[in-house]
Protein backbone atom coordinates (compact mmCIF):
# COMPACT_ATOMS: atom_id res chain seq x y z
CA UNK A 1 22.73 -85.58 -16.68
CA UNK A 2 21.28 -84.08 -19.20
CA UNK A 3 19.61 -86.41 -22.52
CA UNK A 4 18.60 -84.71 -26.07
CA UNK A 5 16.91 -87.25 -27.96
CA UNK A 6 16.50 -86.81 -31.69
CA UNK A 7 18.80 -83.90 -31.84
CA UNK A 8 20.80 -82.98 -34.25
CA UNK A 9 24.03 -83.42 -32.97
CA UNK A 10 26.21 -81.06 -35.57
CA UNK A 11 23.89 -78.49 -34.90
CA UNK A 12 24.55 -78.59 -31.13
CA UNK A 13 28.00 -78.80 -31.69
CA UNK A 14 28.12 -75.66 -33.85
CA UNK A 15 25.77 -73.55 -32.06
CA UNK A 16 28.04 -74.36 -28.90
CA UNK A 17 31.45 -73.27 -30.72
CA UNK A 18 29.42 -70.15 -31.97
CA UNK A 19 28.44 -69.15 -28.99
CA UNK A 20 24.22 -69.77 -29.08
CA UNK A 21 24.96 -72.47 -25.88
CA UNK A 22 27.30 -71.19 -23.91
CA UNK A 23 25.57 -72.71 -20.26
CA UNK A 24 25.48 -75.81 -22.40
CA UNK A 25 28.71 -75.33 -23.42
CA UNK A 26 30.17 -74.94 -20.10
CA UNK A 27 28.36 -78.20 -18.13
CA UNK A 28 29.96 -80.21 -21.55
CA UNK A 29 33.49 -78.88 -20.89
CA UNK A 30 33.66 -79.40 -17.04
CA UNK A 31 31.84 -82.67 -16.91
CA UNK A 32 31.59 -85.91 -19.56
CA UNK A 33 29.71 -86.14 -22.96
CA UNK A 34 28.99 -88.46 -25.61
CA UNK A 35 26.27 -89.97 -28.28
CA UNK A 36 23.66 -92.46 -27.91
CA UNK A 37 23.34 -94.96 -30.63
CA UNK A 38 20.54 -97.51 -30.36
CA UNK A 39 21.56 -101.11 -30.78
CA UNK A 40 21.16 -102.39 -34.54
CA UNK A 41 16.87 -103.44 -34.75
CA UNK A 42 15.83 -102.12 -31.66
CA UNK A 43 14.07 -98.81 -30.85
CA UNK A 44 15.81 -95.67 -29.29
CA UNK A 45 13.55 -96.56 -26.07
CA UNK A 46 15.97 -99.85 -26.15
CA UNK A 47 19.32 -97.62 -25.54
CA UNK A 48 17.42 -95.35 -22.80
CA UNK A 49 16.44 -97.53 -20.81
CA UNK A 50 20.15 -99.55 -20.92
CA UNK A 51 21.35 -96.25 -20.54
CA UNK A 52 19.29 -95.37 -17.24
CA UNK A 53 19.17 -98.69 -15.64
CA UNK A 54 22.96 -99.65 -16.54
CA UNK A 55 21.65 -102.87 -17.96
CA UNK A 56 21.09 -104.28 -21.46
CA UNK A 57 17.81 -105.21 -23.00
CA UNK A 58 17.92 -108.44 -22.47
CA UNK A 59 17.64 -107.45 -18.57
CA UNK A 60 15.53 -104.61 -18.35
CA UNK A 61 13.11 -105.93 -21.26
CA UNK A 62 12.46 -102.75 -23.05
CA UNK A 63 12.98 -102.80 -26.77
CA UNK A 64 10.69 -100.59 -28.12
CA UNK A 65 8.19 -98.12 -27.17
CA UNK A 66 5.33 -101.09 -27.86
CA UNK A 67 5.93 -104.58 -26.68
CA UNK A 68 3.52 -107.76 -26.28
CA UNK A 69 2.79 -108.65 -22.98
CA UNK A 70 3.78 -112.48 -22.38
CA UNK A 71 1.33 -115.06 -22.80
CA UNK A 72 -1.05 -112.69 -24.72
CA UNK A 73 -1.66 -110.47 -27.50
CA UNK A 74 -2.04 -107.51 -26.53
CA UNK A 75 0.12 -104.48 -27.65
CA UNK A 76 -0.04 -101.52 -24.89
CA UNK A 77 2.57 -98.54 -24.71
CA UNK A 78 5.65 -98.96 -22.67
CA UNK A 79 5.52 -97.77 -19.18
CA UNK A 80 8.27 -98.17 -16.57
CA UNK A 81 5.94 -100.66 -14.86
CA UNK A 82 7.02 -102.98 -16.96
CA UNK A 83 10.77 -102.41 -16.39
CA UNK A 84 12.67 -105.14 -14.94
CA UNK A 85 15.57 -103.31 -13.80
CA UNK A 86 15.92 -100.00 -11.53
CA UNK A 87 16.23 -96.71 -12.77
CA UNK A 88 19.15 -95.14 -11.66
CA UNK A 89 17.01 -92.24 -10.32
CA UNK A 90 14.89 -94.87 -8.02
CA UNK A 91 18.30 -95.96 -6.27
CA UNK A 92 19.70 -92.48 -6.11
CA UNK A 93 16.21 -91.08 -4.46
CA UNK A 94 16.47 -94.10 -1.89
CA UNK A 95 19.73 -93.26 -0.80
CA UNK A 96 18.14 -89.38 0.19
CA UNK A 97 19.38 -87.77 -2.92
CA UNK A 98 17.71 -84.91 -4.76
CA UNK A 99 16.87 -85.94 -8.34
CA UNK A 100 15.21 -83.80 -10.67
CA UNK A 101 13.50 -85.64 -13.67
CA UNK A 102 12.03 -83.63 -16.78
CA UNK A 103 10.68 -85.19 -19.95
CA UNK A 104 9.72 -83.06 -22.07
């Protein structure tokens, strides 16, 4: 799996058809593709984390990339700590699978 957040998706797209991404261009045409669209009022970090732990926000609790912690009013940065569903990566690794995870 491989994510591009905030990119430019028409730019992709043409530098793929002109030839500028052709390893990129070969993993889309063997294997499955589409766009991310975050859900209306929420933050991208709301259709990531649906997207990587298969549920909604409403079950992993991730909206945005701040959040108040419950019962007080503090404001920290999101961390996966606070996640309330599993990464897919967790189950795969438990299972004895090699994962590779870059964030750049």
């Amino acid at each position: 799996m491989i994510g591009f957040d905030a990119a430019e998706h028409q730019l992709v797209d043409q530098w793929m058809r002109e030839g500028e991404l052709p390893h990129l261009k070969s993993l889309r045409e063997r294997g499955v593709h589409g766009r991310l669209q975050s859900p209306t009022g929420m933050g991208d970090d709301a259709a990531w984390a649906s997207f990587y732990t298969a549920v909604s926000p409403a079950k992993h609790g991730r909206y945005f990339y701040h959040s108040i912690l419950p019962g007080s009013y503090r404001l920290p940065f999101w961390n996966d700590s606070h996640l309330r569903a599993e990464p897919f990566w967790d189950t795969l690794s438990r299972r004895s699978k090699r994962i590779a995870l870059i964030d750049v």
